[in-house]
PDB file of N, CA and C in Angstrom:
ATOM      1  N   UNK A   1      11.372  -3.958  32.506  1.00  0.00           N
ATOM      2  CA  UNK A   1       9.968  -3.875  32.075  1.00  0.00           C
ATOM      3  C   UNK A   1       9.579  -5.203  31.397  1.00  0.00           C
ATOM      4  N   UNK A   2       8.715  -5.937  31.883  1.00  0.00           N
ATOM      5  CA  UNK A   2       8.227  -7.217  31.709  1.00  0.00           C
ATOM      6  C   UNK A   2       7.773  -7.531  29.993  1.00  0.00           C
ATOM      7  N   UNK A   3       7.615  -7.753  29.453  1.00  0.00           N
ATOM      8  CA  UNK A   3       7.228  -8.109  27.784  1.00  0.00           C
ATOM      9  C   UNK A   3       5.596  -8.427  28.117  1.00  0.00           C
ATOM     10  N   UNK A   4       5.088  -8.169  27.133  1.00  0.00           N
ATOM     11  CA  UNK A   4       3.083  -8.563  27.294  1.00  0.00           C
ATOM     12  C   UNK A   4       3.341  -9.730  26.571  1.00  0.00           C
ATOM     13  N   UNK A   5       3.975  -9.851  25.866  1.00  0.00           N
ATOM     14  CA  UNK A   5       4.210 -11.169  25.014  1.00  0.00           C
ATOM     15  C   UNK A   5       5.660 -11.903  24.737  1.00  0.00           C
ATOM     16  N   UNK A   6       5.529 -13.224  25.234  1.00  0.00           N
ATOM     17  CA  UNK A   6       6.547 -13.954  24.875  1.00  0.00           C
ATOM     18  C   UNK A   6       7.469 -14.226  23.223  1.00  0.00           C
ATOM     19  N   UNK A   7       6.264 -13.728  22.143  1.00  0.00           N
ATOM     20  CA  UNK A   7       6.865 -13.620  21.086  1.00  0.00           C
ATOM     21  C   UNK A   7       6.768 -12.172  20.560  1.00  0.00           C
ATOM     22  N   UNK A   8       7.282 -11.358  21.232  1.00  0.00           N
ATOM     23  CA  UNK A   8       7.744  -9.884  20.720  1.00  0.00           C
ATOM     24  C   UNK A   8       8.268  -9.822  19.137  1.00  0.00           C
ATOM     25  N   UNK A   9       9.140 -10.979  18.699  1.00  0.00           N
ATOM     26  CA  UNK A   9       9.723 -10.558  17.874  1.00  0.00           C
ATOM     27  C   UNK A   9       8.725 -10.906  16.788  1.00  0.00           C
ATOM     28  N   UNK A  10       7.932 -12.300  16.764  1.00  0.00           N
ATOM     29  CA  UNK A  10       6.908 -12.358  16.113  1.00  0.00           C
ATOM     30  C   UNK A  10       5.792 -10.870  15.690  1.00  0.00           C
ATOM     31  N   UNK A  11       5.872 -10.139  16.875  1.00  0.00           N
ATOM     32  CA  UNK A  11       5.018  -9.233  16.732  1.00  0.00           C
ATOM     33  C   UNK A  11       5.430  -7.635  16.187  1.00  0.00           C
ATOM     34  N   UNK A  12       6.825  -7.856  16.316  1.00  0.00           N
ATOM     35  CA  UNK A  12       7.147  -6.832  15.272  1.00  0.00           C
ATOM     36  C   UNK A  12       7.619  -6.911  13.923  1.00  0.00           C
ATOM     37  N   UNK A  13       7.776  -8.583  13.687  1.00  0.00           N
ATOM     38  CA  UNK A  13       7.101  -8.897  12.523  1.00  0.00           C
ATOM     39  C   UNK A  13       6.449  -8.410  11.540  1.00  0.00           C
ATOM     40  N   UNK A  14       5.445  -8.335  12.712  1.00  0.00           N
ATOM     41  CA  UNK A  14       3.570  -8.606  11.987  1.00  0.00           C
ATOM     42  C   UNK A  14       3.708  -6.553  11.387  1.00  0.00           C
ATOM     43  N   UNK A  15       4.253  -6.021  12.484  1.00  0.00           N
ATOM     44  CA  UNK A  15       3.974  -4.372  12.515  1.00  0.00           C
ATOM     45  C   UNK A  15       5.109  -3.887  11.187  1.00  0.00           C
ATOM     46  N   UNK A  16       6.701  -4.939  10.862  1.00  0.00           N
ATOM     47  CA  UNK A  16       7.234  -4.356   9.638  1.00  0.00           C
ATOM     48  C   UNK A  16       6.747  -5.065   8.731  1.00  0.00           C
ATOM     49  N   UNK A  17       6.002  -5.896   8.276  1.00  0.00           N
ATOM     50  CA  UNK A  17       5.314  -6.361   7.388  1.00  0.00           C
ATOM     51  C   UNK A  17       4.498  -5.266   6.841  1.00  0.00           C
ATOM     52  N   UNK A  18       3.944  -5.143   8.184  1.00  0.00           N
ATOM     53  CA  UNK A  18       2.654  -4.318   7.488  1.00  0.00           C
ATOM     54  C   UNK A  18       2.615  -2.613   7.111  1.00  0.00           C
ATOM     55  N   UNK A  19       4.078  -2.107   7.774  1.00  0.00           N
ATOM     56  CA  UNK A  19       4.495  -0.482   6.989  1.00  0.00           C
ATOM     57  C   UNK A  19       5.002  -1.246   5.714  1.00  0.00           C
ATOM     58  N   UNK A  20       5.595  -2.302   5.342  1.00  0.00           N
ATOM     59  CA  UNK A  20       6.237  -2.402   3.812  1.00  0.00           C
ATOM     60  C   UNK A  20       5.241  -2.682   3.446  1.00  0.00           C
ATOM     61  N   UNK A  21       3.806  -3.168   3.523  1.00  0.00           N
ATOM     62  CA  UNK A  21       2.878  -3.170   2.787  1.00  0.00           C
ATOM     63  C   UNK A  21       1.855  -2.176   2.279  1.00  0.00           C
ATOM     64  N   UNK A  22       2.136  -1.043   3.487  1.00  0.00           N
ATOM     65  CA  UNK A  22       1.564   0.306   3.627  1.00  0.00           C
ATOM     66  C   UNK A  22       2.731   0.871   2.371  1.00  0.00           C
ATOM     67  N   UNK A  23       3.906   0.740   2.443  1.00  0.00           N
ATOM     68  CA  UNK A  23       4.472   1.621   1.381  1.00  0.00           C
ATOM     69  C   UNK A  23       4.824   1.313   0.291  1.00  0.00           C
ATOM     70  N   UNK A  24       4.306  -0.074   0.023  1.00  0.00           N
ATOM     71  CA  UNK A  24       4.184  -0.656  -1.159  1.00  0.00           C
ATOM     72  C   UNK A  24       2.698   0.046  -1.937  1.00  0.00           C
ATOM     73  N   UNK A  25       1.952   0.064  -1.252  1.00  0.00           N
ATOM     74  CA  UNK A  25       0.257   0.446  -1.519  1.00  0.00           C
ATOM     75  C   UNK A  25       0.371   1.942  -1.897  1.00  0.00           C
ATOM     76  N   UNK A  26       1.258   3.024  -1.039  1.00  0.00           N
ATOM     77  CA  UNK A  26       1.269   4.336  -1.259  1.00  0.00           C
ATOM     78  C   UNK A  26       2.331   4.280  -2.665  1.00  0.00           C
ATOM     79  N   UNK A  27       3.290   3.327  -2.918  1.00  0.00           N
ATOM     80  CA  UNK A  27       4.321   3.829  -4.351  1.00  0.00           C
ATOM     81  C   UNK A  27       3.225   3.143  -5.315  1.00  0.00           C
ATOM     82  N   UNK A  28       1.927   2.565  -5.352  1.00  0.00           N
ATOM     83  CA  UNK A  28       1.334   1.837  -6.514  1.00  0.00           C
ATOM     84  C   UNK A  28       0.010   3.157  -6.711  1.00  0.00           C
ATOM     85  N   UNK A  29      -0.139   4.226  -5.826  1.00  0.00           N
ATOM     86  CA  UNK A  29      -1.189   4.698  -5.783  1.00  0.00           C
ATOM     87  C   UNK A  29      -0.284   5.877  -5.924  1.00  0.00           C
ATOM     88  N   UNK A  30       1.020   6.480  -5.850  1.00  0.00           N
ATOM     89  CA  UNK A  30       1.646   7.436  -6.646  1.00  0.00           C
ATOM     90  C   UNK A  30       2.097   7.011  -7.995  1.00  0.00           C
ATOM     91  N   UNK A  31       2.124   5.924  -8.216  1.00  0.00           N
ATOM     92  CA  UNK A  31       2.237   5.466 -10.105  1.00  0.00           C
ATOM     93  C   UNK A  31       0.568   6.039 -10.714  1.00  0.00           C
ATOM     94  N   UNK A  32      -0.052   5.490  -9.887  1.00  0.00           N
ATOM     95  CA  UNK A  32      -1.226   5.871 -10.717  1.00  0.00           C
ATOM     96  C   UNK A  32      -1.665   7.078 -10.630  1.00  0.00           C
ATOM     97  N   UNK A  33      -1.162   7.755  -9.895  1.00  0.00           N
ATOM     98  CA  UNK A  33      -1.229   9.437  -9.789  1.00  0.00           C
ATOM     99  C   UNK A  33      -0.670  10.301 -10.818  1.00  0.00           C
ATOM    100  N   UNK A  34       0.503   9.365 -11.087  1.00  0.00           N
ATOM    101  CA  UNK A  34       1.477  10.280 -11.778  1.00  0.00           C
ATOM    102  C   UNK A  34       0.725   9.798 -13.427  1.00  0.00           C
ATOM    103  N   UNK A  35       0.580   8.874 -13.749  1.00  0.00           N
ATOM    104  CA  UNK A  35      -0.220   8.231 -14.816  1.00  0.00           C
ATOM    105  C   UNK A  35      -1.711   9.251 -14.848  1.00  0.00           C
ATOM    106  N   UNK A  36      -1.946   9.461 -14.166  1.00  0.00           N
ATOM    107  CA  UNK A  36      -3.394  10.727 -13.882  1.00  0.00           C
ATOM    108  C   UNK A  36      -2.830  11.650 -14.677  1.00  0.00           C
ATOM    109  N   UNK A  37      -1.893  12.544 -13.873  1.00  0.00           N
ATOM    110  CA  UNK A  37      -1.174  13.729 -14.205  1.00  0.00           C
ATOM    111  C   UNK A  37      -0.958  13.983 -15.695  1.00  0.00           C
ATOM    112  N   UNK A  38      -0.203  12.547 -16.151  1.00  0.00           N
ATOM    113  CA  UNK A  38       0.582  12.616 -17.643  1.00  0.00           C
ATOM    114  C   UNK A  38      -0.258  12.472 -18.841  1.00  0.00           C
ATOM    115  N   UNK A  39      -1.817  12.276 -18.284  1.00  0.00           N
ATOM    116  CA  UNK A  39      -2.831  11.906 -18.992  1.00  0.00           C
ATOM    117  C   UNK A  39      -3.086  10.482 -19.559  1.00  0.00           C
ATOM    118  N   UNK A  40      -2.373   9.275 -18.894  1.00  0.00           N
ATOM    119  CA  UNK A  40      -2.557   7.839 -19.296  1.00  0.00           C
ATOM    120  C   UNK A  40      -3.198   7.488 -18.440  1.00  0.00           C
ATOM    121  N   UNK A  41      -4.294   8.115 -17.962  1.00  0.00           N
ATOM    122  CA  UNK A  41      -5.191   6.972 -16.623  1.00  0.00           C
ATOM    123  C   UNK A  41      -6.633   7.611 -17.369  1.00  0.00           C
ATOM    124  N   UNK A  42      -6.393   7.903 -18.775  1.00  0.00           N
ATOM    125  CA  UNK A  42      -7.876   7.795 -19.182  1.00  0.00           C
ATOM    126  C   UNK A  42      -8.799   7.080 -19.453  1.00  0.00           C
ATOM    127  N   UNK A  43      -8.001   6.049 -19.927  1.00  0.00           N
ATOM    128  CA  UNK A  43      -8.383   4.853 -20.127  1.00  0.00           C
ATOM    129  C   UNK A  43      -9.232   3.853 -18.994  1.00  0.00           C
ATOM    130  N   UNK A  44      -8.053   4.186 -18.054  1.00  0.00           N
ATOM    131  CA  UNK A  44      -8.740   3.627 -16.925  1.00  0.00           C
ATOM    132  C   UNK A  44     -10.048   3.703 -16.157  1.00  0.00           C
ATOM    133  N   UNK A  45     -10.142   5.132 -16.187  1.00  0.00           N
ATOM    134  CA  UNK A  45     -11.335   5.528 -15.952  1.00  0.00           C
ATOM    135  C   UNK A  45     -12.671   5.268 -16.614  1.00  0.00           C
ATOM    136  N   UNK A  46     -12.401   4.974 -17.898  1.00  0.00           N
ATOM    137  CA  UNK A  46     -13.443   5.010 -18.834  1.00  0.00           C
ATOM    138  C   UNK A  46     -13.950   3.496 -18.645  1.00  0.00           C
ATOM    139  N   UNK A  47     -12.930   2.551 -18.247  1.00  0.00           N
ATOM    140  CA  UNK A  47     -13.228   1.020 -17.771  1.00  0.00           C
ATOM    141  C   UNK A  47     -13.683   0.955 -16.230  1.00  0.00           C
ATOM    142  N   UNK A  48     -13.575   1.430 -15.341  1.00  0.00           N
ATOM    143  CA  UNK A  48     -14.236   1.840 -14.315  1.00  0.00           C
ATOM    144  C   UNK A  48     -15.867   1.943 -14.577  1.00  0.00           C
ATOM    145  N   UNK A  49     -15.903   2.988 -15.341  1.00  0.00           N
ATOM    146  CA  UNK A  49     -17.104   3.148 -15.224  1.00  0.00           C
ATOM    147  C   UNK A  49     -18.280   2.250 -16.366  1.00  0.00           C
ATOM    148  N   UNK A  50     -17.775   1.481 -17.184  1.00  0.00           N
ATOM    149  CA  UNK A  50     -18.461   0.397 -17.463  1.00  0.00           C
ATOM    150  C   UNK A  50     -18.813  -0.631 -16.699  1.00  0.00           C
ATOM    151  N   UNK A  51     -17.742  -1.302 -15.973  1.00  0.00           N
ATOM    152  CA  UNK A  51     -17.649  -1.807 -15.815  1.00  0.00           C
ATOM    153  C   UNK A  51     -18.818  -1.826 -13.920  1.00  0.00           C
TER     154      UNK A  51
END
């Protein structure tokens, strides 16, 4: 089966780059979940909305 692209490996690269960046983004958005939960993202909120 022929390759669409001569730099395949370049291009799966680009595709594990971008799940470790996807599951970097989902463990920073379960910190701040869990910070919700424990009641320390009040703060945050309250600067949100000044801001």
């Amino acid at each position: 089966m022929p390759q669409p692209y001569p730099t395949s490996s370049l291009y799966v690269a680009c595709h594990l780059s971008s799940i470790v960046l996807a599951l970097y983004v989902a463990c920073l958005v379960a910190e701040t979940m869990a910070e919700d939960i424990n009641g320390g993202g009040e703060h945050v909120r309250s600067e949100e909305r000044t801001t």
